[in-house]
PDB file of N, CA and C in Angstrom:
ATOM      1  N   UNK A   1     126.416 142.175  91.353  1.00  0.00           N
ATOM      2  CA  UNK A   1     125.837 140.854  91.171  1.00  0.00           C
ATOM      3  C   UNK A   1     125.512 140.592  89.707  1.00  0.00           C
ATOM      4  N   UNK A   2     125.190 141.582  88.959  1.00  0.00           N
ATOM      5  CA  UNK A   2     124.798 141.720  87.137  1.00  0.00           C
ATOM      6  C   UNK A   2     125.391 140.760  87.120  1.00  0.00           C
ATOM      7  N   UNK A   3     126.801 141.605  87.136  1.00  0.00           N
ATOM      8  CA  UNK A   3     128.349 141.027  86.578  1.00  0.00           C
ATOM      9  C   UNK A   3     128.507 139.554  86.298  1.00  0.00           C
ATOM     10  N   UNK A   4     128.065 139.412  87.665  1.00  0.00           N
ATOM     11  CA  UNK A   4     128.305 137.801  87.892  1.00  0.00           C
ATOM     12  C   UNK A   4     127.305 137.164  87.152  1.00  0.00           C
ATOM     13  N   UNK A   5     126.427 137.074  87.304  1.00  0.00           N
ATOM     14  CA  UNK A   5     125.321 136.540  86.906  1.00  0.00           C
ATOM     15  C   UNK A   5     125.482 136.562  84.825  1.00  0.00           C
ATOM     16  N   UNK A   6     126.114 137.508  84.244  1.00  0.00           N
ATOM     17  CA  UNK A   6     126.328 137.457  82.930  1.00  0.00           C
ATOM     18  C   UNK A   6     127.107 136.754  82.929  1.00  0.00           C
ATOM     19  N   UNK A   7     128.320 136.684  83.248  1.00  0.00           N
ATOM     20  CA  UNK A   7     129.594 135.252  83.697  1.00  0.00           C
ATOM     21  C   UNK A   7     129.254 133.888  83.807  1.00  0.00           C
ATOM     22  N   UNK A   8     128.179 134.047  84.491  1.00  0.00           N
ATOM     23  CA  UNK A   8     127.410 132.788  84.442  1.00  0.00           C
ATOM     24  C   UNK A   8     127.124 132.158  83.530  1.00  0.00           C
ATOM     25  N   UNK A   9     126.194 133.263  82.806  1.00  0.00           N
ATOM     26  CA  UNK A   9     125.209 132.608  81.610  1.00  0.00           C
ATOM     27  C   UNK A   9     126.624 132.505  80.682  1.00  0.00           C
ATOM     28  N   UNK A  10     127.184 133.100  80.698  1.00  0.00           N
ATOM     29  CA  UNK A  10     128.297 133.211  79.052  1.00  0.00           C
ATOM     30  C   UNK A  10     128.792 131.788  79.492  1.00  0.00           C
ATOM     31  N   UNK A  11     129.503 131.436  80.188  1.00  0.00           N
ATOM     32  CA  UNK A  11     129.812 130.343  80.686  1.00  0.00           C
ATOM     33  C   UNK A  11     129.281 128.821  80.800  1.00  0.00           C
ATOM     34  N   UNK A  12     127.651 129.154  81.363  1.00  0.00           N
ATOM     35  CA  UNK A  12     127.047 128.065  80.375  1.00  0.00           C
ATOM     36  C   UNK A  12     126.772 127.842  78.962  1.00  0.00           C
ATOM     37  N   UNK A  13     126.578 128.748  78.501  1.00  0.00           N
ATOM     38  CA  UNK A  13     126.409 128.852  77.276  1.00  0.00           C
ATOM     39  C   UNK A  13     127.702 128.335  76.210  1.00  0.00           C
ATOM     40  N   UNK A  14     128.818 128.685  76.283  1.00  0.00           N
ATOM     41  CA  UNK A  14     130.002 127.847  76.154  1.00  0.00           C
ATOM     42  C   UNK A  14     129.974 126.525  76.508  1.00  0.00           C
ATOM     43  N   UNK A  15     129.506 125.966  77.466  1.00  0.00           N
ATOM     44  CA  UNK A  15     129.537 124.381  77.942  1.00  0.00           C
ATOM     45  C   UNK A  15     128.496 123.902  77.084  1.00  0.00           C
ATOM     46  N   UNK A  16     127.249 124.918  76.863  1.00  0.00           N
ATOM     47  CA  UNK A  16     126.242 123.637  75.905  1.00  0.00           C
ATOM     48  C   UNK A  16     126.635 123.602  74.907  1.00  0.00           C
ATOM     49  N   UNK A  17     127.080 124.866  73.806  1.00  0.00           N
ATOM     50  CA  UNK A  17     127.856 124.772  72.390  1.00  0.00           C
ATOM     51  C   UNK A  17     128.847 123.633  72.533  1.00  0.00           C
ATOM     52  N   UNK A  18     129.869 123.509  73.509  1.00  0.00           N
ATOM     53  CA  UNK A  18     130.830 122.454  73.485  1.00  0.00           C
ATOM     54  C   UNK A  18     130.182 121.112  73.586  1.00  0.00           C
ATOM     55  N   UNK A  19     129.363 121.123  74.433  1.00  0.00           N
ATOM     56  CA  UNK A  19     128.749 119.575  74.273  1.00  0.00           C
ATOM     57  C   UNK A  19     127.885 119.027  72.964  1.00  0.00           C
ATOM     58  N   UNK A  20     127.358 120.379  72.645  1.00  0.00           N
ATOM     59  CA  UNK A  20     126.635 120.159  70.620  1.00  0.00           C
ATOM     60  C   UNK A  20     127.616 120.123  69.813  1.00  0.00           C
ATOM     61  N   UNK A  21     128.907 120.587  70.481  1.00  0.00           N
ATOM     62  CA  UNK A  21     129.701 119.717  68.862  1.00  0.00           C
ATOM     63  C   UNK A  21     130.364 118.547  69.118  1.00  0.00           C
ATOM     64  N   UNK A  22     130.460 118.668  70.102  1.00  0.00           N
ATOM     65  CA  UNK A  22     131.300 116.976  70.535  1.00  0.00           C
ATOM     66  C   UNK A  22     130.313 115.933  70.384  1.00  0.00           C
ATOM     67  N   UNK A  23     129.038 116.170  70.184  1.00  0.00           N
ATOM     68  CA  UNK A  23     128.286 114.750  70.367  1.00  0.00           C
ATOM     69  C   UNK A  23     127.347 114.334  69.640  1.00  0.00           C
ATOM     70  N   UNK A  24     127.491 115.712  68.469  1.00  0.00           N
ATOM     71  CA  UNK A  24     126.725 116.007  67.342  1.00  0.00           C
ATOM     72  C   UNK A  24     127.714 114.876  66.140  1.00  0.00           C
ATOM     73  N   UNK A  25     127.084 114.278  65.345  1.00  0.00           N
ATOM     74  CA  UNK A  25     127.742 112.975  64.721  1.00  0.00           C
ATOM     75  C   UNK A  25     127.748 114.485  62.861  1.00  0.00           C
ATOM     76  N   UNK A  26     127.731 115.064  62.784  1.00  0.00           N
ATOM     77  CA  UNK A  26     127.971 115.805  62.164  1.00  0.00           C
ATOM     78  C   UNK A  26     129.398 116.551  62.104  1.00  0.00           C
ATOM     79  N   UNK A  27     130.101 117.025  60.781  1.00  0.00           N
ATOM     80  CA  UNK A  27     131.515 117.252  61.114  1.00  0.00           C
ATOM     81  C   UNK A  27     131.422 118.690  61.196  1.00  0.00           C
ATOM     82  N   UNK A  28     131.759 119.108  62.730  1.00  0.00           N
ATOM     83  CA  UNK A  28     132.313 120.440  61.884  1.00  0.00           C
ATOM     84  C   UNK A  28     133.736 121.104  62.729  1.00  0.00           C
ATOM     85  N   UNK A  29     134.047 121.869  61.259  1.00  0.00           N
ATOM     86  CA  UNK A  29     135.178 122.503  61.325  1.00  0.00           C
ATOM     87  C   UNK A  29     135.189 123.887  61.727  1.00  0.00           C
ATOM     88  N   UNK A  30     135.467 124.385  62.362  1.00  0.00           N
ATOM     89  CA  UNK A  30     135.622 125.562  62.575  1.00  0.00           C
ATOM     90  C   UNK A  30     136.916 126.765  62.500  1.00  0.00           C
ATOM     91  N   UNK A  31     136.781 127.626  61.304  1.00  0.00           N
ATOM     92  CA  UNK A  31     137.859 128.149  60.639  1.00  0.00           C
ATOM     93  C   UNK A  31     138.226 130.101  61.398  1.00  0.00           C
ATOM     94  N   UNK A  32     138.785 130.485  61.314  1.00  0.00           N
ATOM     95  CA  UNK A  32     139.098 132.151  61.780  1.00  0.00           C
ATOM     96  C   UNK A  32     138.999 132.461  60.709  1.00  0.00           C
ATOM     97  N   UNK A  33     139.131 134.028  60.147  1.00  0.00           N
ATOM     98  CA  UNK A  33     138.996 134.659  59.115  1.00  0.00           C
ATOM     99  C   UNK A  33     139.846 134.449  58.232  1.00  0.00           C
ATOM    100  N   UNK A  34     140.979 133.953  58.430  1.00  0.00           N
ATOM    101  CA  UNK A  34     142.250 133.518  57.313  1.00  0.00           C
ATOM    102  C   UNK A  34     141.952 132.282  56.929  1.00  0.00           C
ATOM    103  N   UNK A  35     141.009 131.130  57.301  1.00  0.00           N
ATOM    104  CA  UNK A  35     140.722 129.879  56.718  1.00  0.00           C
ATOM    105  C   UNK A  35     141.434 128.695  57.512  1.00  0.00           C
ATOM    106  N   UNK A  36     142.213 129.376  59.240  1.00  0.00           N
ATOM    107  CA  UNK A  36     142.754 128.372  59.552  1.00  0.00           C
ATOM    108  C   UNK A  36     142.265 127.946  60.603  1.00  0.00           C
ATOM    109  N   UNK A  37     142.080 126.645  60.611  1.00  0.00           N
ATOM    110  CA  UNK A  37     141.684 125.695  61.857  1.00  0.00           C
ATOM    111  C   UNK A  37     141.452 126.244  63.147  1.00  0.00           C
ATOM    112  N   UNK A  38     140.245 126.565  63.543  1.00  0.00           N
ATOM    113  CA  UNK A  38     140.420 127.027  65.100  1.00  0.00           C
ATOM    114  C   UNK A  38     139.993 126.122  66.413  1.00  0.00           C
ATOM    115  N   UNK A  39     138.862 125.212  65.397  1.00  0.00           N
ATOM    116  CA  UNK A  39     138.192 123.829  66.440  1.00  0.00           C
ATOM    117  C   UNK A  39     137.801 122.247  65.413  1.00  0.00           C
ATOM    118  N   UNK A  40     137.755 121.796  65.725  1.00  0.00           N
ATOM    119  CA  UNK A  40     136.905 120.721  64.960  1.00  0.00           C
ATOM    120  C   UNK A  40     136.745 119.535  66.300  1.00  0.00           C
ATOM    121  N   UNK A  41     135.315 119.193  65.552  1.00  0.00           N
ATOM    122  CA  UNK A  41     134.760 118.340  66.462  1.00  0.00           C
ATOM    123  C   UNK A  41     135.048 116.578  66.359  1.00  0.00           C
ATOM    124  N   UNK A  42     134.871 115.533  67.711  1.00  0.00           N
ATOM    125  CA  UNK A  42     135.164 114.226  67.035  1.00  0.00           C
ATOM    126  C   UNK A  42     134.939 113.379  65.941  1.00  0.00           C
ATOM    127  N   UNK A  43     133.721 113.787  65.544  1.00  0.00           N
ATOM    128  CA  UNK A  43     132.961 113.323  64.180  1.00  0.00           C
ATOM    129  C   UNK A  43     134.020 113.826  63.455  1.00  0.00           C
ATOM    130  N   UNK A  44     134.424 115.141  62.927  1.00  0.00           N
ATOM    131  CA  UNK A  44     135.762 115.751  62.021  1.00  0.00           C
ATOM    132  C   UNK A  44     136.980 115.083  62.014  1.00  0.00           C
ATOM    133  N   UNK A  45     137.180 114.835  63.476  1.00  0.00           N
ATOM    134  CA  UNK A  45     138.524 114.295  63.864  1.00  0.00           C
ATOM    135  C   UNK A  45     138.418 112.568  63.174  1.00  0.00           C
ATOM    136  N   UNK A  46     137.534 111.833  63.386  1.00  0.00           N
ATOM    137  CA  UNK A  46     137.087 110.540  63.011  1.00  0.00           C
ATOM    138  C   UNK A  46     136.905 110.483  61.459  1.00  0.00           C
ATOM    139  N   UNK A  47     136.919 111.107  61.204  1.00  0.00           N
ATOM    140  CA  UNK A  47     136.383 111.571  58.984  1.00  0.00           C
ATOM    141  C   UNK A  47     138.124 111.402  58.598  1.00  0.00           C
ATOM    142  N   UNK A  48     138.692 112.389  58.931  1.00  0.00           N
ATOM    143  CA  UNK A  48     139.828 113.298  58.555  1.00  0.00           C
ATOM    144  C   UNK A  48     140.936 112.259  59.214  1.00  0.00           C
ATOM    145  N   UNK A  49     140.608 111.700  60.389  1.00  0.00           N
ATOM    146  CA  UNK A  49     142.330 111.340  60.901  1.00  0.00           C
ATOM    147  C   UNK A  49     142.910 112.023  61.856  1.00  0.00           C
ATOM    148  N   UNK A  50     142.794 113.554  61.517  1.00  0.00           N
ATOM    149  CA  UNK A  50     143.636 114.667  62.086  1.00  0.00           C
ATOM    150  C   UNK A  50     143.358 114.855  63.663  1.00  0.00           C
ATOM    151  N   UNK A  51     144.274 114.984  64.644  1.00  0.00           N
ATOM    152  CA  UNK A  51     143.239 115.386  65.872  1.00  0.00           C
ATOM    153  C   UNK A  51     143.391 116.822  66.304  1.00  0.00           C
ATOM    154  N   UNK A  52     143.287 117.316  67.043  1.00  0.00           N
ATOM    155  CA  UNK A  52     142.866 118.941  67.511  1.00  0.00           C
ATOM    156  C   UNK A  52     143.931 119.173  67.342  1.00  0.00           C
ATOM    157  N   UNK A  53     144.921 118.849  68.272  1.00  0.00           N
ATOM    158  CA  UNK A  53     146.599 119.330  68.279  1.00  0.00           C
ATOM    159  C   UNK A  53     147.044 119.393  67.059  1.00  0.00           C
ATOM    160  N   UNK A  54     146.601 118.362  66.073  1.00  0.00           N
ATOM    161  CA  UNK A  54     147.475 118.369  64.830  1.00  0.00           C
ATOM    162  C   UNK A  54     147.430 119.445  63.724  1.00  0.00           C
ATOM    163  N   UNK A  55     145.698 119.599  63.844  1.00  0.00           N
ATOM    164  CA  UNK A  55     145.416 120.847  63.018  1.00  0.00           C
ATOM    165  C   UNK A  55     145.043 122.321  63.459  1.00  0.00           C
ATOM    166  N   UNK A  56     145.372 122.608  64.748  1.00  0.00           N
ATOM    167  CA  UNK A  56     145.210 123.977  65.159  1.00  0.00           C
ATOM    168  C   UNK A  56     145.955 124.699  64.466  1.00  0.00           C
ATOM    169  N   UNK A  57     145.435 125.785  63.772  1.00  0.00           N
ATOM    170  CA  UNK A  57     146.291 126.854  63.934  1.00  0.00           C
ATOM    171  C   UNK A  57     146.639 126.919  61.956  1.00  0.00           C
ATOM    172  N   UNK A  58     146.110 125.499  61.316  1.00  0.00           N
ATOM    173  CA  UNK A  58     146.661 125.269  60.084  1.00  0.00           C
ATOM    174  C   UNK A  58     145.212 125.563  58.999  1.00  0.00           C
ATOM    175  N   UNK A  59     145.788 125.414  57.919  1.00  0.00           N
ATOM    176  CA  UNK A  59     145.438 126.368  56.784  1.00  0.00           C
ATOM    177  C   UNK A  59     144.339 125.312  56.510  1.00  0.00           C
ATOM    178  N   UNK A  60     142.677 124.486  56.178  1.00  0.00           N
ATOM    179  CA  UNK A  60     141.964 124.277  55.864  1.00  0.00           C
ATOM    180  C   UNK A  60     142.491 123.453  54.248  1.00  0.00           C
ATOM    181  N   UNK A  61     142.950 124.095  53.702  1.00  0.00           N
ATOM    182  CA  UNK A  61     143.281 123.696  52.080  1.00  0.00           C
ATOM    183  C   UNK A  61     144.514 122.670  52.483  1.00  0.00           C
ATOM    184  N   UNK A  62     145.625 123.000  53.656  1.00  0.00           N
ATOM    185  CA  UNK A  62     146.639 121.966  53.584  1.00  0.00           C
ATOM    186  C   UNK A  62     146.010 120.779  54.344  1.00  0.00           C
ATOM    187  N   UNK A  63     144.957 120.640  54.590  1.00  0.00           N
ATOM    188  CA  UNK A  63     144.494 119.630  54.957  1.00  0.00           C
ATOM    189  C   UNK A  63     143.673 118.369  54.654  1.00  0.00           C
ATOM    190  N   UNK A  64     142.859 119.198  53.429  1.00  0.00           N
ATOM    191  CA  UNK A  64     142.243 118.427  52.698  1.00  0.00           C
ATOM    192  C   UNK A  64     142.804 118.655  51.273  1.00  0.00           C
ATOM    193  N   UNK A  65     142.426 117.205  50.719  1.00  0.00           N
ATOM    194  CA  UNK A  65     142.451 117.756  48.858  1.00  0.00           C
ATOM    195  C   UNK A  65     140.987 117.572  48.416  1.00  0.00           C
ATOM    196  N   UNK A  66     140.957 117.634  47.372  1.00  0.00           N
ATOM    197  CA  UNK A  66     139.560 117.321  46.060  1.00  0.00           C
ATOM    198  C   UNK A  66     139.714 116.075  46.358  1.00  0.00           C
ATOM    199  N   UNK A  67     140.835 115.301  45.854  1.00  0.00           N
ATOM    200  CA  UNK A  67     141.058 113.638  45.826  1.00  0.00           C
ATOM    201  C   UNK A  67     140.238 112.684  46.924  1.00  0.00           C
ATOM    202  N   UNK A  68     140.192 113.409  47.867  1.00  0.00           N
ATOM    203  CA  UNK A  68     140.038 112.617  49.666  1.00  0.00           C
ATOM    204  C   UNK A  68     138.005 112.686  49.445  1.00  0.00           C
ATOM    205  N   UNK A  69     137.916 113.622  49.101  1.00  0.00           N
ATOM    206  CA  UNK A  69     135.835 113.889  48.750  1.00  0.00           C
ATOM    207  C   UNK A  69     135.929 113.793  47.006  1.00  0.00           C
TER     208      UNK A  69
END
């Protein structure tokens, strides 16, 4: 029953983080250790243009310039 019951919580706990960035009017990006795109939230997506699909997986620097901030 532990088992389950940790499944649980990890699980909610994932659903409230997801709902604090989706509804949080703040941008954020979220990068892996190489600097590339792993999440960004609608506020990000609404700044930038870019949407999830477009920038998964891509390099942070090919996305933005100096010029754009």
């Amino acid at each position: 029953m532990r088992r389950d019951q940790a499944r649980e919580a990890l699980f909610e706990e994932r659903d409230f983080n997801s709902a604090i960035l989706e509804t949080t009017t703040a941008l954020v990006i979220v990068l892996d250790a190489a600097g590339h795109v792993i999440r960004l939230n609608a506020a990000a997506e609404n700044c930038t243009g870019y949407t999830k699909a477009e920038v998964a997986g891509r390099a942070l620097g090919e996305l933005l310039s100096a010029e754009e901030f």
